[in-house]
Protein backbone atom coordinates (compact mmCIF):
# COMPACT_ATOMS: atom_id res chain seq x y z
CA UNK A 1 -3.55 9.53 3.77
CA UNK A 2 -1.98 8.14 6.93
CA UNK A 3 -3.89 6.76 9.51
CA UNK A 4 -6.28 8.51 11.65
CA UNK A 5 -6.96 8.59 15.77
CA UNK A 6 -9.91 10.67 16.91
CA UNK A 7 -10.29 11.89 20.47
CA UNK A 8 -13.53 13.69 21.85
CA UNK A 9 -14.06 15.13 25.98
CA UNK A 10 -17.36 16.47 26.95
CA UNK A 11 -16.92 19.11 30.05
CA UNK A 12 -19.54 20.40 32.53
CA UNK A 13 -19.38 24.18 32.80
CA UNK A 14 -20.20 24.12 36.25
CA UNK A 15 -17.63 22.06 37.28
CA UNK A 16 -15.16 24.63 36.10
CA UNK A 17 -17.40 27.47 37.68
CA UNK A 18 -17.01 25.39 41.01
CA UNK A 19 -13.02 25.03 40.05
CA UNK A 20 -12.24 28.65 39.42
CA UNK A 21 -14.34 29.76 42.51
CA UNK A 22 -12.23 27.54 44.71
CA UNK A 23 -8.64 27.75 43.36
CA UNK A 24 -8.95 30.99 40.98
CA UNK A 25 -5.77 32.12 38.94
CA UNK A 26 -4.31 28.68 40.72
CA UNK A 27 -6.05 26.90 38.48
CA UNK A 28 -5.86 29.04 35.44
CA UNK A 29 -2.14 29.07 35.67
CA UNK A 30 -1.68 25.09 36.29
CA UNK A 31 -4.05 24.45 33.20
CA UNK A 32 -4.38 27.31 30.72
CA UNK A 33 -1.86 29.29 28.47
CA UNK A 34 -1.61 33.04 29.38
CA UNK A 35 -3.12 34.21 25.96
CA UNK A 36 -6.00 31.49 26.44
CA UNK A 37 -6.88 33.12 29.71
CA UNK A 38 -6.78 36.28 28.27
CA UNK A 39 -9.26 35.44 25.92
CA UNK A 40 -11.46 33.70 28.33
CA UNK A 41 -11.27 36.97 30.29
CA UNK A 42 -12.43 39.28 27.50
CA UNK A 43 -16.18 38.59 28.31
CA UNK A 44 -16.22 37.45 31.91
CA UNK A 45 -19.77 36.10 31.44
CA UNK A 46 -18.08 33.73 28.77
CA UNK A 47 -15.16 32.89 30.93
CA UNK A 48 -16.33 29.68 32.77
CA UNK A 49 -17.50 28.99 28.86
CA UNK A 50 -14.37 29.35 27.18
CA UNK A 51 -12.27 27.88 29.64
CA UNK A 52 -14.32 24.26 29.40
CA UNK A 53 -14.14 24.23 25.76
CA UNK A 54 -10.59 24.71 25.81
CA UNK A 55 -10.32 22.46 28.55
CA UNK A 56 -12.68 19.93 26.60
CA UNK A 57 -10.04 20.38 23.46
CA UNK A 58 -7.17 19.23 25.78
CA UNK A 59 -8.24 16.09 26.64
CA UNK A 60 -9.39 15.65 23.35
CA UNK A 61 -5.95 15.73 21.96
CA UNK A 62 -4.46 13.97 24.28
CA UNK A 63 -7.07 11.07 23.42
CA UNK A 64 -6.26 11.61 19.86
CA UNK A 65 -2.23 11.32 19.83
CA UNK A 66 -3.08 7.80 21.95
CA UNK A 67 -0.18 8.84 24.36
CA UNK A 68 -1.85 7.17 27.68
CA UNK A 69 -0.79 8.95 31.12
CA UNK A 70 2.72 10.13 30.03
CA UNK A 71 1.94 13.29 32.14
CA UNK A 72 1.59 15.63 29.10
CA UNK A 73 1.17 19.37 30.72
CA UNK A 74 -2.01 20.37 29.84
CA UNK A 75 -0.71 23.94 28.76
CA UNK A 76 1.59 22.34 25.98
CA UNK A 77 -1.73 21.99 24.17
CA UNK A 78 -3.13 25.43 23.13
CA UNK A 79 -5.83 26.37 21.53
CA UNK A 80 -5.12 29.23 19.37
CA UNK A 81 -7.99 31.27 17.46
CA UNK A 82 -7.57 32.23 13.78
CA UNK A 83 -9.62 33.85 11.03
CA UNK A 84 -11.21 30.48 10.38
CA UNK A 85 -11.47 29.19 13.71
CA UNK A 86 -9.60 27.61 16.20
CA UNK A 87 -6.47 25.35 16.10
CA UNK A 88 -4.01 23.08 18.12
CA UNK A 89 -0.67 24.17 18.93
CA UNK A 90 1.73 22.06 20.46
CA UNK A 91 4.88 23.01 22.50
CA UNK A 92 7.22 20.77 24.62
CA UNK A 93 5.96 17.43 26.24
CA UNK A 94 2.43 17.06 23.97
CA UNK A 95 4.88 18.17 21.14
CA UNK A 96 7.43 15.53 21.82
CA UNK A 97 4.32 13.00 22.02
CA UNK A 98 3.11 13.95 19.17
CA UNK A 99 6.31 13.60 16.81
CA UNK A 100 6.82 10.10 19.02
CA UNK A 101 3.32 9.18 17.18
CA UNK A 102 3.96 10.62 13.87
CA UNK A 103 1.26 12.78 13.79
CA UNK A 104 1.60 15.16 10.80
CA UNK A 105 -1.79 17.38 11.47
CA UNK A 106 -4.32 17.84 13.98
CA UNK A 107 -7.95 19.45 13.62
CA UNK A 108 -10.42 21.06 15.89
CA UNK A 109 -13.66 21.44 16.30
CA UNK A 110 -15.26 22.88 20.10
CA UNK A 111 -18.64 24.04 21.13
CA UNK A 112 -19.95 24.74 24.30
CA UNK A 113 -24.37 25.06 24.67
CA UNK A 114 -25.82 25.81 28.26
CA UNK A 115 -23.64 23.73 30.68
CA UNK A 116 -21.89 21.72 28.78
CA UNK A 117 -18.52 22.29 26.67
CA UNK A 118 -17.05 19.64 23.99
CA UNK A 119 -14.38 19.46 21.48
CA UNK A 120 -13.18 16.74 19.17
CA UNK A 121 -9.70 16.40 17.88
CA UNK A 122 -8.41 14.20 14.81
CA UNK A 123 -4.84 13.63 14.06
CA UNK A 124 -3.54 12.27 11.01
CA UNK A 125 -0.60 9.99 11.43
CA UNK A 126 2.38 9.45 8.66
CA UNK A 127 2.03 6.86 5.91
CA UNK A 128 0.43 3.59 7.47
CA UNK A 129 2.74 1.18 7.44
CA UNK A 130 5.83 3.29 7.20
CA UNK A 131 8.76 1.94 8.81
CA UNK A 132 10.06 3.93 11.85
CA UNK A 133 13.35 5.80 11.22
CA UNK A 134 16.16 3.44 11.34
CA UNK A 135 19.91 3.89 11.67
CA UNK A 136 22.88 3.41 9.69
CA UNK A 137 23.56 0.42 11.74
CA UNK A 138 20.32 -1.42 11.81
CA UNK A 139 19.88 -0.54 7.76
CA UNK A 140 23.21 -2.24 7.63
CA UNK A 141 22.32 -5.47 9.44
CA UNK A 142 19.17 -5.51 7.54
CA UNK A 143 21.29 -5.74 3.98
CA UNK A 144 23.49 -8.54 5.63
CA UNK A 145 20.54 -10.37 5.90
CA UNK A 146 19.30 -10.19 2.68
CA UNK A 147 22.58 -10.87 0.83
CA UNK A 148 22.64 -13.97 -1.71
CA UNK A 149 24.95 -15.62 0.82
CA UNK A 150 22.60 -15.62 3.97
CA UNK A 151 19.37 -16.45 1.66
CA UNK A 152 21.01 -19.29 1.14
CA UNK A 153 22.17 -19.95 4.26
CA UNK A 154 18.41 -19.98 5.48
CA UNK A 155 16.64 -21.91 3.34
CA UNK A 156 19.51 -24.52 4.07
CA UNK A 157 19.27 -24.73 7.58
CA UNK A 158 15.35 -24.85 7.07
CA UNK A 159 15.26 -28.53 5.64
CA UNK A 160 15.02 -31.18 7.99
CA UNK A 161 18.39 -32.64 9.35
CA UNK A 162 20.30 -30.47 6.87
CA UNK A 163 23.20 -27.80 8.35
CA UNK A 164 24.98 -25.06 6.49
């Protein structure tokens, strides 16, 4: 198992009550996919609900792929529901973050009770200690290196007032 990076956010539903009063489908669009509105809209006394958790799950994976403020669009994270709950998906710039940081899974878990919303995201990371992907070139150099003839070289030039 590769190495593992756990993020957690904690929302207050009334903040996003506040939000969507002021700015409405503004909002929604700027921060939400169009299928996770939907779904927020299927019980409009849930909406304000929903939309925290998901928000909460957001910021959860961006603390979890360790990516900083790259400026990763908040609806390149989606949180998708399936017959066993819900999941991550990502698409373009939290997708190319998440490939940058090898991660090879991501897992979900989101609840919301009274005014408050959370979710906490774990990623799993490729192999610790595996090498990053290296070119031709650089895996080329790297023999060079390790060749008889440049062993020697080194350990020559490493004794005091000796030269190769």
């Amino acid at each position: 198992m590769g190495k593992l990076t756990v993020g957690i956010d904690l929302v207050d539903v009334r903040q996003v009550e506040e939000t969507l009063a002021r700015f409405g489908e503004h909002y929604v669009s700027r921060v939400y996919t169009a299928a996770e509105a939907s779904y927020a809209r299927e019980a409009p006394p849930e909406t304000a609900r929903r939309l925290s958790a998901r928000f909460a799950a957001k910021e959860a994976t961006i603390k979890a792929l360790c990516v900083g403020d790259l400026g990763i669009d908040p609806r390149s994270i989606e949180v998708v529901r399936t017959s066993t709950g819900c999941e991550v998906v990502l698409t373009g710039s939290a997708l190319v973050a998440a490939r940058r940081a090898r991660v090879k899974s991501l897992s979900l878990s989101m609840s919301h009770e009274g005014n408050w919303a959370a979710a906490t995201v774990i990623a799993e990371r490729g192999r610790a200690g595996a090498p990053p992907e290296r070119s031709a070139r650089a895996r080329q150099k790297d023999a060079r290196a390790t060749s008889p003839d440049a062993r020697r070289r080194a350990s020559a030039s490493e004794l005091p007032g000796r030269r190769p």
